[in-house]
Protein backbone atom coordinates (compact mmCIF):
# COMPACT_ATOMS: atom_id res chain seq x y z
CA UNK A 1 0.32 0.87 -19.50
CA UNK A 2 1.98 -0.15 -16.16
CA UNK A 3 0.33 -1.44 -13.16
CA UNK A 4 -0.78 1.45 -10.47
CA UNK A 5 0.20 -0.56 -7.69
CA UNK A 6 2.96 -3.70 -7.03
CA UNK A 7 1.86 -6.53 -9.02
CA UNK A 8 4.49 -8.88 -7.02
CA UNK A 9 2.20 -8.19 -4.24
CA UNK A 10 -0.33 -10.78 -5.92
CA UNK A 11 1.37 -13.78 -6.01
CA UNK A 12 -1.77 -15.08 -8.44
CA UNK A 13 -0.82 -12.61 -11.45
CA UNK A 14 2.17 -14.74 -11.80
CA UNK A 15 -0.30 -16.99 -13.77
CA UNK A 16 -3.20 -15.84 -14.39
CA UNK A 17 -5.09 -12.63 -16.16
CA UNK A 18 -7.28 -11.94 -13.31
CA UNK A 19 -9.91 -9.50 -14.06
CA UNK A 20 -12.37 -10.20 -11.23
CA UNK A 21 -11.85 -7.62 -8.33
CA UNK A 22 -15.86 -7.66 -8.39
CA UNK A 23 -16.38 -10.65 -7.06
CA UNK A 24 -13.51 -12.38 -5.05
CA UNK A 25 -10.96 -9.92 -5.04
CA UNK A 26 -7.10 -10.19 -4.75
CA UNK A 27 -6.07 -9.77 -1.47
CA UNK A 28 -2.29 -8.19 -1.61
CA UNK A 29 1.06 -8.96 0.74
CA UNK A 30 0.01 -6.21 2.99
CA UNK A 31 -3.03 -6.98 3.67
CA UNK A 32 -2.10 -11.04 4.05
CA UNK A 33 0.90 -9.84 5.98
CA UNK A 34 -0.94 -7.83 8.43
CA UNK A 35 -3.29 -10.64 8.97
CA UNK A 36 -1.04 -13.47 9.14
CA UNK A 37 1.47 -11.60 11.80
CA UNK A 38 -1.81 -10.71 13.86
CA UNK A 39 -2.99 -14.71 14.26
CA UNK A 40 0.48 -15.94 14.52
CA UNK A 41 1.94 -12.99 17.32
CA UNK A 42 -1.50 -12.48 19.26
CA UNK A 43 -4.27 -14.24 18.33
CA UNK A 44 -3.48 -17.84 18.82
CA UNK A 45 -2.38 -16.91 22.40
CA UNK A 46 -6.06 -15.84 23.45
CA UNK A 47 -5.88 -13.25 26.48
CA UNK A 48 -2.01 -13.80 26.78
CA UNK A 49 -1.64 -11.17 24.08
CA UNK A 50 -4.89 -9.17 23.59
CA UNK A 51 -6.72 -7.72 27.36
CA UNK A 52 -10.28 -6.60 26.99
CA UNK A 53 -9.17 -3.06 26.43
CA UNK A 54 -7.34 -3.69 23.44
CA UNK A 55 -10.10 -5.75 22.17
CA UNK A 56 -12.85 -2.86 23.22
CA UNK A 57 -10.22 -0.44 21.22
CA UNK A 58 -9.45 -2.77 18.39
CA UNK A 59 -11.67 -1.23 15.83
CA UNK A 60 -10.40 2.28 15.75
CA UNK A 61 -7.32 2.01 13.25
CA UNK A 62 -10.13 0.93 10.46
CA UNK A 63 -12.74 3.57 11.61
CA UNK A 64 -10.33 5.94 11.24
CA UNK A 65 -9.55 4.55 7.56
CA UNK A 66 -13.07 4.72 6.65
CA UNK A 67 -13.79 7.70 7.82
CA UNK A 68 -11.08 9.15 5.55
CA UNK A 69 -12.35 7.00 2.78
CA UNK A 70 -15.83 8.10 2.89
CA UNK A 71 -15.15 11.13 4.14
CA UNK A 72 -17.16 11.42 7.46
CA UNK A 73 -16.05 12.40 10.87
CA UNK A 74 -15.23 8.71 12.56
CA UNK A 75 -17.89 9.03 14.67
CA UNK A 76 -20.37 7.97 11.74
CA UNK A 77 -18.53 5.04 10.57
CA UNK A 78 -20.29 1.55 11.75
CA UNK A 79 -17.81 -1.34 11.43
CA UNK A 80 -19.74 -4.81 10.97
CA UNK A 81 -19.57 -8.25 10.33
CA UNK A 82 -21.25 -7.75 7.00
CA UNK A 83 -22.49 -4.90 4.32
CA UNK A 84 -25.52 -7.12 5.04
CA UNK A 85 -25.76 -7.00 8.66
CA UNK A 86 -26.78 -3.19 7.97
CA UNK A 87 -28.60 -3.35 4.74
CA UNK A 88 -30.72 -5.79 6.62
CA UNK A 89 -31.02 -3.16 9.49
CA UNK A 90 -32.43 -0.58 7.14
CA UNK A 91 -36.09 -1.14 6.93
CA UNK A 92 -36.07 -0.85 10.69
CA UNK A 93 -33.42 2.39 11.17
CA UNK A 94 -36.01 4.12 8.94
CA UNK A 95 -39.33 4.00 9.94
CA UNK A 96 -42.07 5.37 7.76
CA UNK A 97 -46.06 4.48 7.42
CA UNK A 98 -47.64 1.57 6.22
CA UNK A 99 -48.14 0.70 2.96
CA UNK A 100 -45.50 3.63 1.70
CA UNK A 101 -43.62 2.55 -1.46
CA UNK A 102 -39.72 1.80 -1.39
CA UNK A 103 -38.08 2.11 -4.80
CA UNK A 104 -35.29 -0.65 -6.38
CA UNK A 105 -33.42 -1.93 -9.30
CA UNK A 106 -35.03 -4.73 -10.44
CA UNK A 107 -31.01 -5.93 -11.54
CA UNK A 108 -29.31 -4.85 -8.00
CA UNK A 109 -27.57 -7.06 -5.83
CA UNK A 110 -30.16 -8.82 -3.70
CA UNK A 111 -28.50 -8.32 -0.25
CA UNK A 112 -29.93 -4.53 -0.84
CA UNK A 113 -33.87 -5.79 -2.00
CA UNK A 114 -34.41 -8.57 0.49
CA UNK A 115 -35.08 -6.76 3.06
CA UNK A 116 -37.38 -4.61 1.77
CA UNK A 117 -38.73 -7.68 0.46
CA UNK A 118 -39.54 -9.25 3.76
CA UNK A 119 -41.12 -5.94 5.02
CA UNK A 120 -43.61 -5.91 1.62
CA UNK A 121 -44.18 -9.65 2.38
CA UNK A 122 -45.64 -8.40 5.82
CA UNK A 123 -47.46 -5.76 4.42
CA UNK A 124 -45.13 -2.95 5.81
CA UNK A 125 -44.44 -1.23 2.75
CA UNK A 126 -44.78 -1.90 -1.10
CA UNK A 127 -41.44 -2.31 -3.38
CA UNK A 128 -41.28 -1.06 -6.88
CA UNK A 129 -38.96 -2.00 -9.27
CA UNK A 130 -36.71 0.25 -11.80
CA UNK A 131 -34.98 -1.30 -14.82
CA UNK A 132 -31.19 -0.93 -15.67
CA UNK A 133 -31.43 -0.36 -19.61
CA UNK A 134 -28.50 0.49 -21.47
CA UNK A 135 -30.70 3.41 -23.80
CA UNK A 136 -31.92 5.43 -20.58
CA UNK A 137 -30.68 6.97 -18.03
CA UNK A 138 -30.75 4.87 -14.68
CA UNK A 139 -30.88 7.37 -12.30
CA UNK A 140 -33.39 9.81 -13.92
CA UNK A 141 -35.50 6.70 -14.45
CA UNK A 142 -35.52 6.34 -10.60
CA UNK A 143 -35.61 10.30 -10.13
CA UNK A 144 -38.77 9.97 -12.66
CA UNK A 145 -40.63 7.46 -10.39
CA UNK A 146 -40.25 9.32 -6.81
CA UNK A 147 -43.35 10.67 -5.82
CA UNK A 148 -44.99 11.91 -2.58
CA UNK A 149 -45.74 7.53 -1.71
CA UNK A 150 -42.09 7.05 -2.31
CA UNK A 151 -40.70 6.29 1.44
CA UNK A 152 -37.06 5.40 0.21
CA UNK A 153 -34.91 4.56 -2.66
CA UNK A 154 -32.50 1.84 -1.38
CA UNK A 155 -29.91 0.97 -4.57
CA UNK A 156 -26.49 0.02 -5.40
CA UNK A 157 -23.95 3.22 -6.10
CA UNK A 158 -22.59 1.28 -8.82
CA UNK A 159 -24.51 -1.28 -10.46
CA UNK A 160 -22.43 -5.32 -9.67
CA UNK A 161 -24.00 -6.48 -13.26
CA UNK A 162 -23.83 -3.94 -15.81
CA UNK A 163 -21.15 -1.04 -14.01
CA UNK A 164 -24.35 1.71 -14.18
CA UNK A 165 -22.79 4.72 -11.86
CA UNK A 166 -25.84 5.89 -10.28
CA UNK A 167 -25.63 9.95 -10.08
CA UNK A 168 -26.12 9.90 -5.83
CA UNK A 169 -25.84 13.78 -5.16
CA UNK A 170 -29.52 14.23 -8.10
CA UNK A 171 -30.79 11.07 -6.50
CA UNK A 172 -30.58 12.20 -2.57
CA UNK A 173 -31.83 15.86 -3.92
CA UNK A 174 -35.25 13.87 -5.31
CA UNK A 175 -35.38 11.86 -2.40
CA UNK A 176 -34.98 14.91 0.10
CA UNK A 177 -37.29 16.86 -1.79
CA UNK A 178 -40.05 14.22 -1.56
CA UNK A 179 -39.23 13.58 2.35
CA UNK A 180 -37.99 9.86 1.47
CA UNK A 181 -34.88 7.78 2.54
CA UNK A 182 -31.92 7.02 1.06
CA UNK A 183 -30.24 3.86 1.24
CA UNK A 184 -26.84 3.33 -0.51
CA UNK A 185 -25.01 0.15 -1.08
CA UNK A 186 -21.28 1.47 -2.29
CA UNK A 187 -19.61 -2.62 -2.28
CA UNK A 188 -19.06 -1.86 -6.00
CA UNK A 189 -17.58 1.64 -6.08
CA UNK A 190 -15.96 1.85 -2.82
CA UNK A 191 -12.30 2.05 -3.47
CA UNK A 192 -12.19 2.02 -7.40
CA UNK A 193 -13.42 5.48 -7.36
CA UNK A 194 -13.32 8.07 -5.07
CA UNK A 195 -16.81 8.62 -2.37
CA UNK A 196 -17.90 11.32 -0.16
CA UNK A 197 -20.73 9.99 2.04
CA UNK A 198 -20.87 13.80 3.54
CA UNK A 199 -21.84 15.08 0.30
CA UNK A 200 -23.74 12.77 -1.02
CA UNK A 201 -26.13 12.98 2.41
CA UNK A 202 -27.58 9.45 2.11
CA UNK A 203 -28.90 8.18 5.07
CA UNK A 204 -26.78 4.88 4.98
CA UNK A 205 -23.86 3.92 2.99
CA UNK A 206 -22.12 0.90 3.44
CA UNK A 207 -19.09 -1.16 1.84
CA UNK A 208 -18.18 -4.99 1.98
CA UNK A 209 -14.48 -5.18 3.16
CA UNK A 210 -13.40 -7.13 0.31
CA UNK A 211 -14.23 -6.77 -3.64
CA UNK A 212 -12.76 -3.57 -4.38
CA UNK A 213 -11.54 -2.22 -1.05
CA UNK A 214 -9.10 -5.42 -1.15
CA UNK A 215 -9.86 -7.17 2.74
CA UNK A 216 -11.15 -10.87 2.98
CA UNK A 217 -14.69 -11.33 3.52
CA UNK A 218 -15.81 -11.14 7.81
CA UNK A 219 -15.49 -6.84 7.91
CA UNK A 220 -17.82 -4.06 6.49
CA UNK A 221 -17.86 -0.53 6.51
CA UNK A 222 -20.75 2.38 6.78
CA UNK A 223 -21.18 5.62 6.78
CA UNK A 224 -24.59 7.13 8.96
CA UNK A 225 -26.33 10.01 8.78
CA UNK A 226 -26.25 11.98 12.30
CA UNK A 227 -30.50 10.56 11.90
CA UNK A 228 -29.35 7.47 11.85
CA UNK A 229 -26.61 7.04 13.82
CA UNK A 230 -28.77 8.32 17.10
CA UNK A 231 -31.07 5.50 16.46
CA UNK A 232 -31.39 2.14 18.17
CA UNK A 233 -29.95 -0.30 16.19
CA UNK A 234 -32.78 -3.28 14.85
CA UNK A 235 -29.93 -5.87 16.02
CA UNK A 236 -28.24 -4.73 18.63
CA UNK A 237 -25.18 -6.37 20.03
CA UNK A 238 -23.05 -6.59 23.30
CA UNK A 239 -20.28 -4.97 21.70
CA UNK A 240 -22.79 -1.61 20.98
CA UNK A 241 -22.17 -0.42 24.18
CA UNK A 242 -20.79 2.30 25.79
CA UNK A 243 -18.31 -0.21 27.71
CA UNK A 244 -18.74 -3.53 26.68
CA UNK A 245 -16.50 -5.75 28.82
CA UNK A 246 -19.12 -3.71 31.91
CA UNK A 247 -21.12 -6.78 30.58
CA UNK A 248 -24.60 -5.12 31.67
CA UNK A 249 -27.52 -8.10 30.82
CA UNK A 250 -29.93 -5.93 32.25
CA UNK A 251 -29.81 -2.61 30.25
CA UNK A 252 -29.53 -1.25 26.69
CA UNK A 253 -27.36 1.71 26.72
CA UNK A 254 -26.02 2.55 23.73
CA UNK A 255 -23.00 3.70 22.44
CA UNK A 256 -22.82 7.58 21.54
CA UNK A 257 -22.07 6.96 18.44
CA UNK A 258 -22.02 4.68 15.12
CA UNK A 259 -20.24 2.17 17.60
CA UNK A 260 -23.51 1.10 18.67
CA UNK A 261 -24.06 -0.76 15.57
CA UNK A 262 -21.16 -3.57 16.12
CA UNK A 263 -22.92 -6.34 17.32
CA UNK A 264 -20.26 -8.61 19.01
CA UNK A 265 -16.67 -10.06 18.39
CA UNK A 266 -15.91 -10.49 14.34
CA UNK A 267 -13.05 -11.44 12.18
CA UNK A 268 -10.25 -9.47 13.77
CA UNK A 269 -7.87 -10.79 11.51
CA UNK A 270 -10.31 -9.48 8.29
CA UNK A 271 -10.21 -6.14 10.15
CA UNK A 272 -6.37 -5.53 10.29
CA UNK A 273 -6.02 -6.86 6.91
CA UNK A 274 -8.92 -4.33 5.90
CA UNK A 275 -6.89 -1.59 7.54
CA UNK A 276 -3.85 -2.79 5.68
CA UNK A 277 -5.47 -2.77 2.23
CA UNK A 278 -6.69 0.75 3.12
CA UNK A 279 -3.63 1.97 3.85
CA UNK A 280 -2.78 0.44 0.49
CA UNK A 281 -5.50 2.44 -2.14
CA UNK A 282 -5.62 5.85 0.32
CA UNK A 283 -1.81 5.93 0.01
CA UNK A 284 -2.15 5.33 -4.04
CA UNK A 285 -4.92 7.71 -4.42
CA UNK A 286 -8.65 6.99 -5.70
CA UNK A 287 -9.19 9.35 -8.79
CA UNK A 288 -5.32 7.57 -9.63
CA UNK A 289 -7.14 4.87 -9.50
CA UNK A 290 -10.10 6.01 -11.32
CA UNK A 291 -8.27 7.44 -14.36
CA UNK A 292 -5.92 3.91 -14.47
CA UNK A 293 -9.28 1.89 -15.03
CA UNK A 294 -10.47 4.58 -17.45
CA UNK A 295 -7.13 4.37 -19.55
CA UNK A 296 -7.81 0.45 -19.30
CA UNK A 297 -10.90 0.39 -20.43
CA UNK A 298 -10.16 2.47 -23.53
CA UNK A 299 -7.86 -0.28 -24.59
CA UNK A 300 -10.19 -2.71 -23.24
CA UNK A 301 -13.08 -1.77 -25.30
CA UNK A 302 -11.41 -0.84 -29.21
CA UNK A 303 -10.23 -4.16 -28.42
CA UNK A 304 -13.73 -5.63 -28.26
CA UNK A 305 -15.37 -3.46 -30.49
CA UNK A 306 -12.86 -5.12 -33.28
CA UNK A 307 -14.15 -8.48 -32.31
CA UNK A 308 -17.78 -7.41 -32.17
CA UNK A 309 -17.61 -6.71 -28.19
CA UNK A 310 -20.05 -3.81 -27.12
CA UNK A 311 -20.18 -2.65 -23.69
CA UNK A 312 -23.95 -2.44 -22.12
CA UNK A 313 -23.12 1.69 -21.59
CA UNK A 314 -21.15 3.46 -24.28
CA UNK A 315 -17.90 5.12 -23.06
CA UNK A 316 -19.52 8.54 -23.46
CA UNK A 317 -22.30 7.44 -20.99
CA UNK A 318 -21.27 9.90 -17.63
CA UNK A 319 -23.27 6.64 -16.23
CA UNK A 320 -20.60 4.56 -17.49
CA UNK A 321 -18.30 3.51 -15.08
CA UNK A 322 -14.43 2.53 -15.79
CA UNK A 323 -13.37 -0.27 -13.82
CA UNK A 324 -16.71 -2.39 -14.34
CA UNK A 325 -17.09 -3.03 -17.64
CA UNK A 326 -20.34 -4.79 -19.08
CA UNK A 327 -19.64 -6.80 -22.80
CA UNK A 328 -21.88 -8.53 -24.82
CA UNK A 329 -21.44 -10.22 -28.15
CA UNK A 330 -24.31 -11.64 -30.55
CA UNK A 331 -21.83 -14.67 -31.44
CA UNK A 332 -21.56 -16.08 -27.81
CA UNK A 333 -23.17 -16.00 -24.37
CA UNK A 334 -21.35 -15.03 -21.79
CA UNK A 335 -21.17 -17.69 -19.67
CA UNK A 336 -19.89 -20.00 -22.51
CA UNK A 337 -17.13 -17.29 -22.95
CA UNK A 338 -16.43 -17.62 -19.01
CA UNK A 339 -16.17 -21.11 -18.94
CA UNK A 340 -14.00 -20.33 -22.18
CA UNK A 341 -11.38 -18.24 -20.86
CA UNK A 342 -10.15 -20.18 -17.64
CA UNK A 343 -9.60 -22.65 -19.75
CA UNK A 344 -6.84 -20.28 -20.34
CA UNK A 345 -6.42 -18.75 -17.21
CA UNK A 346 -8.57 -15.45 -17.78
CA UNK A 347 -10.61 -15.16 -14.94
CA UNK A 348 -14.02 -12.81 -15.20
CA UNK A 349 -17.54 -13.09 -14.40
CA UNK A 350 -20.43 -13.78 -16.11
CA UNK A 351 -23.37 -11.34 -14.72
CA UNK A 352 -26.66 -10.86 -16.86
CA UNK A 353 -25.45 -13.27 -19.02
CA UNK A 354 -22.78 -10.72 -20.33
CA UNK A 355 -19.07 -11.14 -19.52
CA UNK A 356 -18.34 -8.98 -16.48
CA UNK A 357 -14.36 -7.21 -16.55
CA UNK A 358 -12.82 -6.07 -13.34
CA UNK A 359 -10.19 -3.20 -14.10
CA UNK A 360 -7.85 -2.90 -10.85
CA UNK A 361 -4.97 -1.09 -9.93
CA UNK A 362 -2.56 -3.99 -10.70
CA UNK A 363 -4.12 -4.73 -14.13
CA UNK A 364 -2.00 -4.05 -16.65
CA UNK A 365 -2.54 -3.25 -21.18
CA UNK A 366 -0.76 -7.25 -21.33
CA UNK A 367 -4.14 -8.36 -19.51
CA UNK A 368 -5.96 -6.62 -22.04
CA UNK A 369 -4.21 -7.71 -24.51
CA UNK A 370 -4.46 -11.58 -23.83
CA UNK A 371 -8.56 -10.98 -23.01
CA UNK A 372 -8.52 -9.46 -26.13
CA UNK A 373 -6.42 -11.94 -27.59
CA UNK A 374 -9.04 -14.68 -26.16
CA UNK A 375 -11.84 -12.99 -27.51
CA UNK A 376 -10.80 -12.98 -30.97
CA UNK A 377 -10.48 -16.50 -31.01
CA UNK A 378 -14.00 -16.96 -30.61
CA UNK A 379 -14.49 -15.66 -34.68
């Protein structure tokens, strides 16, 4: 098995097994291309090379990547600073009454909890917590604990520790049928499989630029429901205007659209290189992508399985996701094993205290054969 995409592009594969896209991703020659040209011919000259109205217009090339990626008319893509500028946004975009209970993973990334956290700790809502257990199914546990308290479900598409695929289209049917919110962080899915935010009807999806969708960190991505989108945004920013250079201190017009919800200048140089790595996975096609992890992770895991390896979801599990792959062994934590392989420059995660595997488009079977490789040394 071949690479999907160039794997001269990554410079670091030269010399090391790098199976890590979930955390700090590879950033390819596009994307560094793009952003180096952009410093070197404009940026470092200031206003010499970039007028107000390019700056006011600079954004568009990435909405209009996102909006293909998620599948959304443009004018409900927000471009941020952060996936967390929004998540943190979301207790305040949805308003609902005292006391009304929000719904989490107890295991989820905590960029998605804390803010419903600080909203319980001032009494504005209670949060409830649903466990990630490899014998049940995640998302009818969650289903299971909607009820007519249940004010919104705010989770992780894909699951950063364990690679749970949360089933969104059954989840926003419960939610809609019991009047609640949905809130959907897609950092973990976004670009390693394909999305449709239209579909799915969630009331806020949002992407960090990097990880999976292959930018540096300074740039996210959402997709808002036409609900949200009309809203005021909790944090809202010169640049959400319907003319920002107008620089009006003494109103709060908004722009029409999800443009409202940029707050103010960002990375530029994260957003071309965003748009660049875009270009990148649209052009080599996300259920490609998909079914090159899959065929990965086949190898990947009757490799482990000979070693003792099990994965925290059996293949078979539709929850089971193909380029996140869980693995656990009764022999050796997974931090230990960590430490272990970049000692022979194998680079994973450990997350749960199991050893986390990336599966990207430039993996190849000869990383999976030196993880594997590396994990039978440990008998």
């Amino acid at each position: 098995m071949v690479a999907l995409i160039d794997r001269s592009a990554y410079p670091t594969l030269g010399s090391t097994v790098y199976l890590n896209q979930a955390s700090l991703g590879l950033i390819g020659d596009p994307a560094v291309g793009a952003m180096s040209d952009l410093l070197h011919r404009v940026f470092r000259h200031g206003n010499v090379r970039m007028s107000d109205d390019d700056e006011a217009a600079f954004l568009e090339g990435l909405r209009e990547r996102a909006s293909r990626l998620f599948q959304v008319e443009g004018s409900r893509i927000a471009i941020t600073a952060s996936a967390s500028e929004l998540l943190g946004q979301a207790p305040f975009l949805l308003p609902f009454p005292p006391g009304s209970t929000v719904l989490a993973v107890a295991t989820d990334f905590p960029a998605i909890t804390r803010p419903w956290l600080r909203l319980a700790a001032s009494g504005g809502c209670h949060v409830e917590f649903v466990a990630d257990r490899p014998d049940t199914d995640l998302t009818t546990d969650l289903v299971t604990r909607i009820d007519e308290r249940t004010a919104a479900v705010a989770v992780g598409w894909v699951q950063y520790a364990t690679g749970t695929l949360l089933d969104v289209s059954r989840l926003r049917a419960a939610t809609t049928a019991a009047g609640a919110r949905l809130v959907l962080d897609a950092t973990q899915g976004a670009g390693a499989l394909p999305s449709d935010a239209a579909a799915w009807g969630a009331d806020l999806v949002v992407s960090s630029g990097y990880k999976w969708l292959g930018g540096h960190g300074g740039v996210a991505i959402g997709a808002l429901s036409p609900g949200v989108v009309d809203r005021t945004p909790a944090l809202p920013g010169w640049m959400g205007a319907p003319a920002p250079f107008a620089f009006d201190a003494t109103g709060l017009a908004m722009a029409a659209d999800a443009r409202r919800f940029t707050q103010s200048t960002m990375s530029y140089v994260s957003v071309v290189g965003l748009t660049a790595a875009l270009d990148q996975l649209l052009s080599a096609g996300l259920d490609r992508i998909e079914r090159h992890a899959a065929r990965l992770r086949s190898r990947l895991l009757e490799a482990a399985a000979a070693n003792g390896w099990q994965p925290f979801r059996d293949i078979v599990d539709p929850a089971a996701t193909a380029h996140l792959v869980s693995l656990t062994s009764p022999r050796e934590a997974g931090a230990s094993v960590v430490a272990r392989l970049r000692t022979q420059e194998i680079v994973c995660s450990s997350r749960g205290d199991r050893v986390r595997v990336s599966l990207a488009p430039y993996n190849n079977e000869d990383d999976i054969a030196a993880l594997a490789a590396a994990f039978a040394q440990s008998d």
